[in-house]
C-alpha atoms as a PDB file:
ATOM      1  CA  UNK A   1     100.918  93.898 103.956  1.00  0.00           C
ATOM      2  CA  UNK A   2      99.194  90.965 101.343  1.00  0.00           C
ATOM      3  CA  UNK A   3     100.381  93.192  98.721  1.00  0.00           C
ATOM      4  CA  UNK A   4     103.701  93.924  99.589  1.00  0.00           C
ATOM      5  CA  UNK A   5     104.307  89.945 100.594  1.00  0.00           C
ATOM      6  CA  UNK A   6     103.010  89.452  97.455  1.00  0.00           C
ATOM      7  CA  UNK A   7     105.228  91.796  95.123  1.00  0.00           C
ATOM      8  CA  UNK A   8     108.325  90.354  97.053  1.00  0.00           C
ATOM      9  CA  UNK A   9     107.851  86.723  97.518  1.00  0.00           C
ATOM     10  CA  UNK A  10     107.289  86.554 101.095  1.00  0.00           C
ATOM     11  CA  UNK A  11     104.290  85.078 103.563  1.00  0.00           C
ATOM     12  CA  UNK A  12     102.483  87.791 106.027  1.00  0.00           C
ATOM     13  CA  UNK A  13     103.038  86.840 109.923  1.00  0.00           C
ATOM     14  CA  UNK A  14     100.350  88.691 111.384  1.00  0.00           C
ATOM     15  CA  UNK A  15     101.537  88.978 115.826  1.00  0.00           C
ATOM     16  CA  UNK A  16      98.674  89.835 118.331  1.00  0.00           C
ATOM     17  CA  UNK A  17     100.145  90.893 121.598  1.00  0.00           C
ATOM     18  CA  UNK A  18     100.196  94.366 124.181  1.00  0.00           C
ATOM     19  CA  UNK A  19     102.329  96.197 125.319  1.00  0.00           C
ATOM     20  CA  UNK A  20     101.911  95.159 128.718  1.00  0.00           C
ATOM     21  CA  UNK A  21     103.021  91.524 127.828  1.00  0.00           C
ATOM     22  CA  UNK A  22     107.086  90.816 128.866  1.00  0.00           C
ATOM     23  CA  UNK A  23     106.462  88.049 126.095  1.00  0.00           C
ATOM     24  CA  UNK A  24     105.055  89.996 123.900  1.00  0.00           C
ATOM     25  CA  UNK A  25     107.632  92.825 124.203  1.00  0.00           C
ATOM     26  CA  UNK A  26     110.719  89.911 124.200  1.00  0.00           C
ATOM     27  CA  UNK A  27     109.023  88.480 121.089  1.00  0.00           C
ATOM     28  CA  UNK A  28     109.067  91.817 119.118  1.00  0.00           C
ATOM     29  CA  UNK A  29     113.090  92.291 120.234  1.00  0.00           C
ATOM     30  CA  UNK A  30     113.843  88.985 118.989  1.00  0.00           C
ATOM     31  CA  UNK A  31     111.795  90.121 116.224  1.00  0.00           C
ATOM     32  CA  UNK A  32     114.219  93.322 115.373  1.00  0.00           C
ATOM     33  CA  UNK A  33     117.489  91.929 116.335  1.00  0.00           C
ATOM     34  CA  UNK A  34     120.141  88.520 115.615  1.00  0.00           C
ATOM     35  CA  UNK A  35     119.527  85.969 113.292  1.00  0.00           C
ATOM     36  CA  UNK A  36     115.734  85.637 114.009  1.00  0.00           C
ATOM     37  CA  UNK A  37     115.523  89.036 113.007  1.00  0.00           C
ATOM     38  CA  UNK A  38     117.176  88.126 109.759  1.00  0.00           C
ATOM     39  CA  UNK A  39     115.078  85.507 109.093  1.00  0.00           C
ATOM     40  CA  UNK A  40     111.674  86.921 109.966  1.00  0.00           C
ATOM     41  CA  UNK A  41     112.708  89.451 107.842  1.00  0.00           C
ATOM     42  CA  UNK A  42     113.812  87.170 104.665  1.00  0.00           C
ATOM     43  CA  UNK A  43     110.846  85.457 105.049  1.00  0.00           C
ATOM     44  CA  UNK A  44     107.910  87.337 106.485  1.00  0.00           C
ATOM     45  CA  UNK A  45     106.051  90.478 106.129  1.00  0.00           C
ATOM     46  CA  UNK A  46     105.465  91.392 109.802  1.00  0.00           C
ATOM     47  CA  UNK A  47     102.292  93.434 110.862  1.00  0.00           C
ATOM     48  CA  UNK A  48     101.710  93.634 114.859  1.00  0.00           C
ATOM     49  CA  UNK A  49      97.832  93.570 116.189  1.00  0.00           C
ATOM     50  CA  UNK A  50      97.190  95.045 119.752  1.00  0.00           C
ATOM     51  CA  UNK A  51      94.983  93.483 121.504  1.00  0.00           C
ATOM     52  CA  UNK A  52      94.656  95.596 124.541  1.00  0.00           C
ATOM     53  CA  UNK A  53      93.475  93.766 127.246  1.00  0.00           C
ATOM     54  CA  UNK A  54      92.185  91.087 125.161  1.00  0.00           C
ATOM     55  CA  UNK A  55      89.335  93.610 124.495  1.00  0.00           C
ATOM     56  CA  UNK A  56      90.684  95.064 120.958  1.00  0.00           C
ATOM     57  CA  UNK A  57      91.041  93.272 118.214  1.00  0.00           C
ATOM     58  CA  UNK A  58      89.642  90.254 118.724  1.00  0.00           C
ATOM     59  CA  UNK A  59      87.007  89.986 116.270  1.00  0.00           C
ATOM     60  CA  UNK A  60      90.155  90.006 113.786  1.00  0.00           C
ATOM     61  CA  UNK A  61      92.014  87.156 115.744  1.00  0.00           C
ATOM     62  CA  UNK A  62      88.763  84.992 115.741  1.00  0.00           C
ATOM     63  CA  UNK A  63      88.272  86.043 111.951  1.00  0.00           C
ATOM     64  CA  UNK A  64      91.782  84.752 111.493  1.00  0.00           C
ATOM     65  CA  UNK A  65      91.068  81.566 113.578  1.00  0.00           C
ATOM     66  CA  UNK A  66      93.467  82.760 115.952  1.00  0.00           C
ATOM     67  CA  UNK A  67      92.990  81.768 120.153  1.00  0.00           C
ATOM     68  CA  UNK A  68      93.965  84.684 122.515  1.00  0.00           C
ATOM     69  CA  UNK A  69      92.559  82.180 125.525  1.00  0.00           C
ATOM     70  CA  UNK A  70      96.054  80.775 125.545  1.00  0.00           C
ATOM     71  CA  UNK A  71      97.856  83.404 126.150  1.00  0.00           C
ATOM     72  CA  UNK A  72      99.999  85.952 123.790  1.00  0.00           C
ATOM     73  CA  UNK A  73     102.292  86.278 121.820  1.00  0.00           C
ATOM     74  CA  UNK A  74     100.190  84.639 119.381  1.00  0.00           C
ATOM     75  CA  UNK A  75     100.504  84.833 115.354  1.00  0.00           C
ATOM     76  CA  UNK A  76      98.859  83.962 111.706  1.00  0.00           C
ATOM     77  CA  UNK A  77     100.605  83.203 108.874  1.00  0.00           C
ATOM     78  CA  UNK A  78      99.499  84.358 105.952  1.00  0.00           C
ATOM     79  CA  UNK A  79      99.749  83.423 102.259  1.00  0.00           C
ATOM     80  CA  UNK A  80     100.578  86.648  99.835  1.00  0.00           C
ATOM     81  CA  UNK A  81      97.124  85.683  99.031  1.00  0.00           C
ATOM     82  CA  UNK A  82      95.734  86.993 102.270  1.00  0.00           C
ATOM     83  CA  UNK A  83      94.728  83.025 103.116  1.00  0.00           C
ATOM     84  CA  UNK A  84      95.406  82.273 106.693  1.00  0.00           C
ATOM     85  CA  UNK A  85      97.980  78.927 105.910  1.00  0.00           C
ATOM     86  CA  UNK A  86      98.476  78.549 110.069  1.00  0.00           C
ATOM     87  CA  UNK A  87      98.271  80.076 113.726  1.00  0.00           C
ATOM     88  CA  UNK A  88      99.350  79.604 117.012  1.00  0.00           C
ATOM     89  CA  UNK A  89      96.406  77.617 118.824  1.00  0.00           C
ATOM     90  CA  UNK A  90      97.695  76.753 122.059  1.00  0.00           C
ATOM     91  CA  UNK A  91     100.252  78.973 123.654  1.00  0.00           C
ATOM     92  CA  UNK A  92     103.220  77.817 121.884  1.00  0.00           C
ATOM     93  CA  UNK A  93     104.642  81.648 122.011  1.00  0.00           C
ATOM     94  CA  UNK A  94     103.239  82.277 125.681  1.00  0.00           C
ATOM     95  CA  UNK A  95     106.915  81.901 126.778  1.00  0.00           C
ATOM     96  CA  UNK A  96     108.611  83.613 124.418  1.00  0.00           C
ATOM     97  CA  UNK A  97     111.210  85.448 126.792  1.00  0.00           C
ATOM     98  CA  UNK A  98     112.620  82.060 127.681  1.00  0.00           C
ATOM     99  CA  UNK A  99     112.340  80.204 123.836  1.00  0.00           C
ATOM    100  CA  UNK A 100     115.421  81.394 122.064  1.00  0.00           C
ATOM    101  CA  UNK A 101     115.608  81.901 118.999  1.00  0.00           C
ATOM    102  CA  UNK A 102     114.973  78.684 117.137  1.00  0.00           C
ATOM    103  CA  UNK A 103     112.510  77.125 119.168  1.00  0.00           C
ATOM    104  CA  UNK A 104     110.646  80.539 118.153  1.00  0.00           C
ATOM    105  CA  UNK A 105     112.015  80.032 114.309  1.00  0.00           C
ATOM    106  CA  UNK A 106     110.177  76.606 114.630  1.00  0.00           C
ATOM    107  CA  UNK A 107     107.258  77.695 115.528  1.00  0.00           C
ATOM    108  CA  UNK A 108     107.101  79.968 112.549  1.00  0.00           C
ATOM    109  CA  UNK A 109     108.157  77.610 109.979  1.00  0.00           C
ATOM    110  CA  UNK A 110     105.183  74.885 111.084  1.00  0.00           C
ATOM    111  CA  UNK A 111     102.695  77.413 110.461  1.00  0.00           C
ATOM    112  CA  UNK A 112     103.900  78.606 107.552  1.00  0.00           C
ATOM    113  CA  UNK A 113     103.832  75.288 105.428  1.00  0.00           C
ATOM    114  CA  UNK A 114     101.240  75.953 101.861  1.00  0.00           C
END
């Protein structure tokens, strides 16, 4: 993903969730669909992390500096560098299923400020 963000000018957004989570799951269709579709897209490499129930993965969300504790949907940005330039730290995608689409768009763009 840090190479292909790289050879195409865009950041990596790096989404821990499961597919249990109704956020999680609203997050992704957002994700695929309407103009925050688009815009992930334009901007973002996109690679999705399971994290079970909160028992997979984790070592790579602490690596990342990313908190599950707060609930998920939560995300890294990453430079095309592979250098972690924000995450999600206190739930502020917990509620995704109720956000819209540019509260969610916000979220991404203050995390992915270099």
């Amino acid at each position: 993903a840090v190479a292909r963000a790289a050879k195409e000018g865009k950041q990596v957004l790096v989404v821990y969730g499961a597919n249990w989570c109704k956020d999680c799951l609203a997050l992704n269709k957002g994700f695929g669909q309407g103009h925050l579709g688009g815009a992930v897209d334009k901007r973002f490499v996109t690679v999705k992390v399971n994290v079970g129930r909160f028992d997979k993965n984790v070592d790579l969300a602490n690596q990342m500096g990313v908190t599950l504790k707060k609930g998920i949907p939560t995300v890294a940005v990453l430079g095309a560098d592979g250098q972690v330039l924000g995450t999600t730290k206190g739930g502020e995608l917990a509620d995704a299923r109720n956000m819209g689409e540019d509260a969610v768009m916000r979220v991404l763009e203050s995390l992915g400020k270099s």
